[in-house]
Protein backbone atom coordinates (compact mmCIF):
# COMPACT_ATOMS: atom_id res chain seq x y z
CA UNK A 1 -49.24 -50.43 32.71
CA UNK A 2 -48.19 -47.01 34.05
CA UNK A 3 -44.70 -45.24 33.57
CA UNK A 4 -44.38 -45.94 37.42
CA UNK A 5 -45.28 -49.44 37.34
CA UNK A 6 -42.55 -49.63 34.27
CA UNK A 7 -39.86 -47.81 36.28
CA UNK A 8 -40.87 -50.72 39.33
CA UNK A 9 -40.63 -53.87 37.38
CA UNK A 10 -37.23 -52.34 35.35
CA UNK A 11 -35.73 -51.43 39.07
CA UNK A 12 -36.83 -55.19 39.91
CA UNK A 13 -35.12 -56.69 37.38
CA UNK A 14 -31.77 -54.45 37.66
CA UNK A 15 -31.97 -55.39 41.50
CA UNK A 16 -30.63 -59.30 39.87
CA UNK A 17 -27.66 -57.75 38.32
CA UNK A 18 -24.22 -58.46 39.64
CA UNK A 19 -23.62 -54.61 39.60
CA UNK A 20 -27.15 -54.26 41.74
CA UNK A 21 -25.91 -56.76 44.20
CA UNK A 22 -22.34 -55.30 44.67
CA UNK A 23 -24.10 -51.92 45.48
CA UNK A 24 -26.40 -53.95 48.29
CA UNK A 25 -23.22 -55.92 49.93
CA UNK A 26 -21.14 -52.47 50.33
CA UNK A 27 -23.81 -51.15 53.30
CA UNK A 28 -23.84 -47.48 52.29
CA UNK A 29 -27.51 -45.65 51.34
CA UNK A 30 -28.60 -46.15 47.53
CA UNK A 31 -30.56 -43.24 46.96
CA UNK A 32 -33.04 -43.76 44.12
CA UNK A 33 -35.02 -41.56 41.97
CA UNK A 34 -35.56 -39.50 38.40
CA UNK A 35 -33.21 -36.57 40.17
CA UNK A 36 -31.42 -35.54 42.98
CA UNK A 37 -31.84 -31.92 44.48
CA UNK A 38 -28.70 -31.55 45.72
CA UNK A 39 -26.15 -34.09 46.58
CA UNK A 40 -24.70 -32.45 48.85
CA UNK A 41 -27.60 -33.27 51.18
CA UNK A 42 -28.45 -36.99 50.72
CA UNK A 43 -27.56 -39.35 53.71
CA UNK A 44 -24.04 -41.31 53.54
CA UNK A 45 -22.01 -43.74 55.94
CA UNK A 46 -18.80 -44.67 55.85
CA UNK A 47 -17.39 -46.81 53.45
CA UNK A 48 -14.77 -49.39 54.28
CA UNK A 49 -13.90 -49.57 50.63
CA UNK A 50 -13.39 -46.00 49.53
CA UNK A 51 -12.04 -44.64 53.62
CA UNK A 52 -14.73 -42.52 53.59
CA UNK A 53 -18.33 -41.61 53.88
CA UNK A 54 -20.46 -41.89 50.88
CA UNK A 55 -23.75 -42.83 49.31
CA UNK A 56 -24.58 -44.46 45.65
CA UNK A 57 -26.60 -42.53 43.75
CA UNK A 58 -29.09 -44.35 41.15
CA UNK A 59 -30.87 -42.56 38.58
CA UNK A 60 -33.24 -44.27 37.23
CA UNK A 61 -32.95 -44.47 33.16
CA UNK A 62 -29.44 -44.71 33.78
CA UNK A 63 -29.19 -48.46 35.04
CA UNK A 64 -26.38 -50.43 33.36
CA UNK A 65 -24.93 -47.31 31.38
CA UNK A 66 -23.35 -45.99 34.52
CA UNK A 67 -22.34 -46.01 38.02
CA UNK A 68 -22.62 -42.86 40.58
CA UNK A 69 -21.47 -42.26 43.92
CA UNK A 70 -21.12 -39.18 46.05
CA UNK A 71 -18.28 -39.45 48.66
CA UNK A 72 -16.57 -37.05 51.78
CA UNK A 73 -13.06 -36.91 52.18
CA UNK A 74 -12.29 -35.66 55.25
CA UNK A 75 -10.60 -32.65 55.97
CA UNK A 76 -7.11 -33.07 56.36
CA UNK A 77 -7.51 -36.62 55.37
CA UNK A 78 -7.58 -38.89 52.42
CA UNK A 79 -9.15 -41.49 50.77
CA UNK A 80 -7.94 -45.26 50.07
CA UNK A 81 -5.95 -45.52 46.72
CA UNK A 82 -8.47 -47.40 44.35
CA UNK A 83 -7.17 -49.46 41.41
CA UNK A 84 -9.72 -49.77 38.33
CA UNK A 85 -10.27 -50.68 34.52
CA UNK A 86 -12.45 -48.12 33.29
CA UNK A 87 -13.16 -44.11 33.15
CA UNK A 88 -14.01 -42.00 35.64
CA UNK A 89 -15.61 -38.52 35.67
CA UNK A 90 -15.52 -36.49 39.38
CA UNK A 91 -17.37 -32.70 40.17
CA UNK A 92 -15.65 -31.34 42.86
CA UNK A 93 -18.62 -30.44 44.58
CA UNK A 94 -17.11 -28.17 47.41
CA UNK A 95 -13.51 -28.10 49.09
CA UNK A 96 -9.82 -28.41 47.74
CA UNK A 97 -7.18 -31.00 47.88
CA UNK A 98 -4.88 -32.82 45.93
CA UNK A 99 -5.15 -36.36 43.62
CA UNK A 100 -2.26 -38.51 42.88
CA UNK A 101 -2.18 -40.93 40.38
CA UNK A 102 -0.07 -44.08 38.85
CA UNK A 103 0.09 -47.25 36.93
CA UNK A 104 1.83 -50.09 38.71
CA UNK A 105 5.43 -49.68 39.30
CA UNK A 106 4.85 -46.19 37.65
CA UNK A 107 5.68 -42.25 38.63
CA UNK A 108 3.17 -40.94 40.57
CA UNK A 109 1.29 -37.90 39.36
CA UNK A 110 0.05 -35.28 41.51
CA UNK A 111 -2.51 -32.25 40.37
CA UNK A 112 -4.51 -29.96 42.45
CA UNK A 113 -7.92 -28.97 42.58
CA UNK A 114 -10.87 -27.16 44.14
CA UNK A 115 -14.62 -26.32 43.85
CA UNK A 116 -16.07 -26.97 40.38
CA UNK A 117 -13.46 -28.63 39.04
CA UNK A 118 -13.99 -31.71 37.01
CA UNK A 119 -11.49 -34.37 36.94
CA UNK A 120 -11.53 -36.82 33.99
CA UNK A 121 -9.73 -39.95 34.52
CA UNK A 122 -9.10 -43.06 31.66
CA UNK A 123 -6.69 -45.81 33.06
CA UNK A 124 -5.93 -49.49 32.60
CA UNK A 125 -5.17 -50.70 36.13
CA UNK A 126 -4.40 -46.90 37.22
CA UNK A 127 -4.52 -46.59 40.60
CA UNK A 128 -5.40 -43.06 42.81
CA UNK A 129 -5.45 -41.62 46.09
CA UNK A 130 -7.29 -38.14 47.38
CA UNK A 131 -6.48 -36.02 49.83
CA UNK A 132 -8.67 -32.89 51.11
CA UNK A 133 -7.39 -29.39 52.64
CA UNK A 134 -8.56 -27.47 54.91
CA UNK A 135 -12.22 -28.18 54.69
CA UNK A 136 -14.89 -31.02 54.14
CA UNK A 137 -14.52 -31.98 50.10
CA UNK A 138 -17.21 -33.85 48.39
CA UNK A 139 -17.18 -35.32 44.81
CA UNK A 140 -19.74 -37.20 42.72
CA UNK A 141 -18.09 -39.06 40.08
């Protein structure tokens, strides 16, 4: 059996996974591959859950270790707050804005940030919101 043959019946089986079949039901592009160019350039639609446009990015050899998206945030505008139970790592691809952050019935934290930054976020049940200045931001957590 070839590598590529390998890579198609691993992809095949991952397509079964609950994680596989959230992606499909949240009708932005999956863009699949060993690499991406530059993310900047791959094809994204809105996204009802995150306010913004965006596009999953699957790498293949990373399937079940972790997730990827690359999202827009408007400029001038923000994203929807998201509330999660794990880590998350975001490149702040281009653009500047702001990030606030809180548990539930917590202070809310605001920080700053800008091209190249990477934010690193750990929370139980934290939830965030993004907002972009004056131009186009993208991130890729």
């Amino acid at each position: 059996m070839s590598p590529d043959d390998r890579v198609k019946d691993l992809m095949a089986a991952f397509q079964k996974t609950a994680y596989f079949k959230w992606i499909a039901r949240q009708g932005i592009p999956v863009i699949d591959g060993y690499g991406v160019e530059d993310v900047r350039e791959v094809e994204m639609d809105f996204w009802p859950r995150l306010g913004g446009r965006a596009a999953f990015i699957n790498l293949y050899g990373m399937e079940g270790v972790t997730g990827m998206y690359v999202a827009e945030i408007p400029a001038g505008g923000a994203l929807e707050p998201e509330k999660h139970f794990y880590e998350e790592v975001i490149c702040i691809l281009s653009g500047q804005g702001a990030t606030e952050v809180w548990q539930e019935g917590g202070r809310k934290q605001m920080f700053e940030w800008g091209h190249g930054a990477y934010l690193h976020h750990r929370s139980i049940l934290g939830i965030g919101s993004s907002t972009a200045g004056d131009s186009r931001s993208s991130f890729w957590p």
